[in-house]
C-alpha atoms as a PDB file:
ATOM      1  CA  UNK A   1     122.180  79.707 -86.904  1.00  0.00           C
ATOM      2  CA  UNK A   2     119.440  77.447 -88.650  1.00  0.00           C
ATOM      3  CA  UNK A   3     117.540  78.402 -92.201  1.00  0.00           C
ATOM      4  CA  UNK A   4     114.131  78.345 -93.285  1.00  0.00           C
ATOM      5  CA  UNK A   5     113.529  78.049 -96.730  1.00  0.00           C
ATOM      6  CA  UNK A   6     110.692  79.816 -98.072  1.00  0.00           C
ATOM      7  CA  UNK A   7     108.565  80.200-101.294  1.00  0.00           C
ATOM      8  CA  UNK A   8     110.245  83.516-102.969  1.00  0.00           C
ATOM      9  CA  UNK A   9     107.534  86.347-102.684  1.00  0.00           C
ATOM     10  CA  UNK A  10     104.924  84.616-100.985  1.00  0.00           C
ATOM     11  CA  UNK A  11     105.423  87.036 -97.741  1.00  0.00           C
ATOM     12  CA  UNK A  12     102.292  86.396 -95.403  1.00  0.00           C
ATOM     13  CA  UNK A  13     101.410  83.114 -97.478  1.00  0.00           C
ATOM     14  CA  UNK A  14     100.292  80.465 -95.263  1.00  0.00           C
ATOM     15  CA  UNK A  15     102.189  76.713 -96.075  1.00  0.00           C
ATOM     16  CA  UNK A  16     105.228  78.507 -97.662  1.00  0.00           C
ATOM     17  CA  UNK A  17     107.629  77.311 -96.054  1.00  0.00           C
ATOM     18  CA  UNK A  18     109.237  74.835 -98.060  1.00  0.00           C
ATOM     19  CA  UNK A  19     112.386  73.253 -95.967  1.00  0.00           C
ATOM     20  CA  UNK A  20     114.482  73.717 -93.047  1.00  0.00           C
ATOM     21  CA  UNK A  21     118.207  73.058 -92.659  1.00  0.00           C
ATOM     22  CA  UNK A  22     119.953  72.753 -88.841  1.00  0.00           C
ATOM     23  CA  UNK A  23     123.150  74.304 -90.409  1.00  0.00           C
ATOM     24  CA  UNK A  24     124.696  76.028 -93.236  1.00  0.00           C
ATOM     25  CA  UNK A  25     126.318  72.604 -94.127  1.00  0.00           C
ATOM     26  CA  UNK A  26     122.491  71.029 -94.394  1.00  0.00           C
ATOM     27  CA  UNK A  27     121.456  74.559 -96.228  1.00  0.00           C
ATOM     28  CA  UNK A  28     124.273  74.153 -98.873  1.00  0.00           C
ATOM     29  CA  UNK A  29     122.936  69.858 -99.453  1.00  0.00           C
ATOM     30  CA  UNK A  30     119.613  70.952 -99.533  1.00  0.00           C
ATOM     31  CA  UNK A  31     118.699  70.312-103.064  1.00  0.00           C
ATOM     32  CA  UNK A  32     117.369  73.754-104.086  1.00  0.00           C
ATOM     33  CA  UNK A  33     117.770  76.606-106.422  1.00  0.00           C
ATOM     34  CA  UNK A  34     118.323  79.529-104.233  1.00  0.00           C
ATOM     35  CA  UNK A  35     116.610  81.768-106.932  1.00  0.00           C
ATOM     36  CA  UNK A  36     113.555  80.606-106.066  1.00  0.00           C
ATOM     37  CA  UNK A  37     113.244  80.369-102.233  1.00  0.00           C
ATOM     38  CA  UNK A  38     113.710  83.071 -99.819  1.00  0.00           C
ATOM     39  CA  UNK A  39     116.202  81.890 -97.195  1.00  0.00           C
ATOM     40  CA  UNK A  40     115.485  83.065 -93.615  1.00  0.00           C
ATOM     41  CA  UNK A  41     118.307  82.605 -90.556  1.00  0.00           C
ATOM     42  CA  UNK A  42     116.617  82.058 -87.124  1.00  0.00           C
ATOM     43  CA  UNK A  43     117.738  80.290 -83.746  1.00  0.00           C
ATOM     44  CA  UNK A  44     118.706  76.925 -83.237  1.00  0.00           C
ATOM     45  CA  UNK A  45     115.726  77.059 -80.485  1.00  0.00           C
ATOM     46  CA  UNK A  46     113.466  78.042 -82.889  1.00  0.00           C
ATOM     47  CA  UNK A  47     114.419  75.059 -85.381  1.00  0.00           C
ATOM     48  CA  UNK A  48     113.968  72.525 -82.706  1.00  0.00           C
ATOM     49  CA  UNK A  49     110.997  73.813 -81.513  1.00  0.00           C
ATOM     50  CA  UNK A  50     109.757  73.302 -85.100  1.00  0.00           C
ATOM     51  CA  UNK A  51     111.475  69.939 -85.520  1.00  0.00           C
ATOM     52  CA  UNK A  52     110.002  68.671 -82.415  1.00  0.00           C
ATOM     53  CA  UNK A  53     106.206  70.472 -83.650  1.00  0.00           C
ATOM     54  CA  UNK A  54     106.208  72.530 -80.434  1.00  0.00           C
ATOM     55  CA  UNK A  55     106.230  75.368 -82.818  1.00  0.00           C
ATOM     56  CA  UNK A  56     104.593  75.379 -86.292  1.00  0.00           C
ATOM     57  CA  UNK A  57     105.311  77.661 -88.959  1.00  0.00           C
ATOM     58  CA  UNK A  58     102.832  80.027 -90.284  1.00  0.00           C
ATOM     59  CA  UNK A  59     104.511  81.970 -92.826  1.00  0.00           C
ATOM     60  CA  UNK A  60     106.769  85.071 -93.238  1.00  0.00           C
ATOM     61  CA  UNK A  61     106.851  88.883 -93.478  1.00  0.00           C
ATOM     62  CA  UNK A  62     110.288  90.330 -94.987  1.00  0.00           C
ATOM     63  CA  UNK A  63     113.000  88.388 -92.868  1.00  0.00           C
ATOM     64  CA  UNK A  64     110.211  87.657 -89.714  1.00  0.00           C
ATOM     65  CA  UNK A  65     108.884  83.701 -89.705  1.00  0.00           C
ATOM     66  CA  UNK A  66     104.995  83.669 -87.955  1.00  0.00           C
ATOM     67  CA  UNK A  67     104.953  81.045 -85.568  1.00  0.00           C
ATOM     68  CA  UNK A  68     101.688  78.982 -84.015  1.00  0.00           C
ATOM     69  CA  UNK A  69     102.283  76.856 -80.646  1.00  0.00           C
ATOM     70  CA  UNK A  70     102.194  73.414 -81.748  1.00  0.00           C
ATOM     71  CA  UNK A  71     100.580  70.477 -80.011  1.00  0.00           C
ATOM     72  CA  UNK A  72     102.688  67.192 -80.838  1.00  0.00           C
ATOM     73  CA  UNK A  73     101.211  64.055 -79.870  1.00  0.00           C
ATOM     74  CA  UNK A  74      99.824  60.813 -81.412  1.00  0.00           C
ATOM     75  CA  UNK A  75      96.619  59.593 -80.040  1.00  0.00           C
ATOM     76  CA  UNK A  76      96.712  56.122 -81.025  1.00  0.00           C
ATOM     77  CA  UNK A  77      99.094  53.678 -83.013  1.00  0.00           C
ATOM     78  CA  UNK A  78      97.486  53.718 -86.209  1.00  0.00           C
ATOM     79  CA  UNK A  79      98.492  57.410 -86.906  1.00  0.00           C
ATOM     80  CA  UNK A  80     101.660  57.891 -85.946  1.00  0.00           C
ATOM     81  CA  UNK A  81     102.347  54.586 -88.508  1.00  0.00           C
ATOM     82  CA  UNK A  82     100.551  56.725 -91.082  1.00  0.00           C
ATOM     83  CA  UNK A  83     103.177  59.136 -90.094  1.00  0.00           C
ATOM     84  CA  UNK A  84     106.367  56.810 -89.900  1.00  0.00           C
ATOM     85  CA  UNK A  85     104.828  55.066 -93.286  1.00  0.00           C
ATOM     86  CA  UNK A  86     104.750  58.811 -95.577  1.00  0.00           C
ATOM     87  CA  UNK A  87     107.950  59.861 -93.731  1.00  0.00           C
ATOM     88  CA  UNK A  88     109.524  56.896 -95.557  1.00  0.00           C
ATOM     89  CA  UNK A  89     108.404  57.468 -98.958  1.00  0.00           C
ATOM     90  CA  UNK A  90     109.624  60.569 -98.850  1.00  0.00           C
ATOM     91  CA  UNK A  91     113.275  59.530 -97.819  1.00  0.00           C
ATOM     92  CA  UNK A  92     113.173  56.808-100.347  1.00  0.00           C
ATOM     93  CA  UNK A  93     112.178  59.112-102.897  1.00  0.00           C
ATOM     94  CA  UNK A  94     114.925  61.089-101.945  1.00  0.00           C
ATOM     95  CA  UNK A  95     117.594  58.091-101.878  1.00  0.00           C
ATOM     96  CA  UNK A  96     116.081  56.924-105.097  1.00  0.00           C
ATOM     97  CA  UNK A  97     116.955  60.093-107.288  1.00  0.00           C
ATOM     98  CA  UNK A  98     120.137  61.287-105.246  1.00  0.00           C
ATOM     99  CA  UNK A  99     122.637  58.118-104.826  1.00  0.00           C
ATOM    100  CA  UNK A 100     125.750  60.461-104.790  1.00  0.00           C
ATOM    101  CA  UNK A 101     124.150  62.992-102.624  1.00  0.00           C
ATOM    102  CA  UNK A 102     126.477  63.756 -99.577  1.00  0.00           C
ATOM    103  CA  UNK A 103     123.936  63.555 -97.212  1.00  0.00           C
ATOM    104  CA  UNK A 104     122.871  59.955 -98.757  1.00  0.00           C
ATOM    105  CA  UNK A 105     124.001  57.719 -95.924  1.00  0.00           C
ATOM    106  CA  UNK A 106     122.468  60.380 -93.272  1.00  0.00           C
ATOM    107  CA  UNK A 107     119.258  59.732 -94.791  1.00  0.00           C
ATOM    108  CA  UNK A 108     119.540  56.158 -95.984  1.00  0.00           C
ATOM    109  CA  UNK A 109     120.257  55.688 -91.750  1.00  0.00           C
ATOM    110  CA  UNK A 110     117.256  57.209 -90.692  1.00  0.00           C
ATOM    111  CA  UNK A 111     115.277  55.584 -93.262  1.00  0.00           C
ATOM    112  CA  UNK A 112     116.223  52.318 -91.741  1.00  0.00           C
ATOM    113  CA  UNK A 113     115.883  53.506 -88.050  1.00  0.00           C
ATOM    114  CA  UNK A 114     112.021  54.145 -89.261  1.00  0.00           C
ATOM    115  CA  UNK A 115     111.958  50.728 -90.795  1.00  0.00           C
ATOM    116  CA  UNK A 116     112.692  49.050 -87.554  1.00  0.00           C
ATOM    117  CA  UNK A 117     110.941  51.314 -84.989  1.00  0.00           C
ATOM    118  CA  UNK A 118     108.354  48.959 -83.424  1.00  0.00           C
ATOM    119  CA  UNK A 119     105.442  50.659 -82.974  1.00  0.00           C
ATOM    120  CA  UNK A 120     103.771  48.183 -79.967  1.00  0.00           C
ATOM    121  CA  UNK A 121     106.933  49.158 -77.614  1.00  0.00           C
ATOM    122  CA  UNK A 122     105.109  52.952 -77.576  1.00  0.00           C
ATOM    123  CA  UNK A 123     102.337  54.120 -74.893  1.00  0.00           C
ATOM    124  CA  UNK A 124      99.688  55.950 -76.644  1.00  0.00           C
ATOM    125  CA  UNK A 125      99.033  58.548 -76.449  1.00  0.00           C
ATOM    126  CA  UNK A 126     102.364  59.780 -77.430  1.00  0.00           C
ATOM    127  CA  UNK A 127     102.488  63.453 -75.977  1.00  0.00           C
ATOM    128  CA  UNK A 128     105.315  64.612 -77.907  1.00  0.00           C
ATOM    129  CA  UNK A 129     106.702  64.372 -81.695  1.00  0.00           C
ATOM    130  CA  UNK A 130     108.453  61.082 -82.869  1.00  0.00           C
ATOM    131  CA  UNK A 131     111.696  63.375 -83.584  1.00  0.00           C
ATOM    132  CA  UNK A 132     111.286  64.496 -79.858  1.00  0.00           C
ATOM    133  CA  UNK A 133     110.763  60.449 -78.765  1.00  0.00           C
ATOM    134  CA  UNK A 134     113.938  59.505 -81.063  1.00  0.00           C
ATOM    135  CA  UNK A 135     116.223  62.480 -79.318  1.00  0.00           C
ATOM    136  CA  UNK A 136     114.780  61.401 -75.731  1.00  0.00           C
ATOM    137  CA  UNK A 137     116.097  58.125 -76.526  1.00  0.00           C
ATOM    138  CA  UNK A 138     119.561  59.607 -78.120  1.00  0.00           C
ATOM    139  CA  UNK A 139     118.618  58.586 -81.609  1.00  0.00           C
ATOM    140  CA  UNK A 140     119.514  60.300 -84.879  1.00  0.00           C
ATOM    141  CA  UNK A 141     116.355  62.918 -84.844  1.00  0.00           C
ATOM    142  CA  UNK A 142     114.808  64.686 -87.989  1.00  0.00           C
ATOM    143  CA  UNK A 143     111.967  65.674 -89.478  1.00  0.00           C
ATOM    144  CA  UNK A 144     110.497  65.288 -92.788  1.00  0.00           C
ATOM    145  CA  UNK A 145     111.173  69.491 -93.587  1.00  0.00           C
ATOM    146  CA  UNK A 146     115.292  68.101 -92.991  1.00  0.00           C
ATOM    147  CA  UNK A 147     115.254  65.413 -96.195  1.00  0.00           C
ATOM    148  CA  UNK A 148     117.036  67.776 -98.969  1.00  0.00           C
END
């Protein structure tokens, strides 16, 4: 099973979803205070579907998650290094304020594999997410809702 990791009480609250985790392993490194998130176990289908932005996540009613088809694709360069440039803030904020975390070196690998994707060796448009372009190329694949 995967988890999605909620705002606590914000049932049919669009943007409340807060976090996802592949496995209870990721779920128990996750960073949070379960008192104040509402956890939510779905399929692993479902959590790649939303890693890869083929699904998007609405928001929640009692233990259902409200999914919207997703349309993943970069039009030109120029975004998807906007995308590639936040992603990596938000892992080195993360590495920054958790050097003992046990899922340091995870991140601090993927954070690196950003740093060196080259950008000009990608057609535009890119019809599907860069997690989906990483896995299709048997990379290490997550997306920013992963980072604990």
């Amino acid at each position: 099973m995967s988890y999605f990791i909620f705002l606590k009480n914000e049932d049919n609250i669009q943007g409340s979803v807060y976090k996802i985790a592949e496995n209870e392993y990721d779920l128990d490194n996750c960073n949070i205070n379960i008192n104040f998130y509402k956890i939510i176990e779905d399929t692993i289908e479902n959590f790649t579907a939303v890693k890869f932005a083929k699904k998007n996540i609405l928001s929640y009613n009692n233990n259902n998650i409200v999914y919207t088809n997703g349309t993943p694709r970069f039009i030109k360069k120029i975004i998807l290094q906007k995308y590639v440039t936040h992603f990596k803030e938000y892992i080195q904020n993360f590495l920054s304020n958790n050097p003992n975390h046990p899922l340091f070196n995870r991140w601090q690998d993927y954070y690196n594999q950003l740093n060196n994707l080259n950008l000009d060796n990608i057609d535009y448009p890119l019809e599907m997410s860069l997690e989906e372009y990483f896995f299709n190329l048997q990379l290490p694949s997550y997306s920013p809702l992963q980072v604990p």
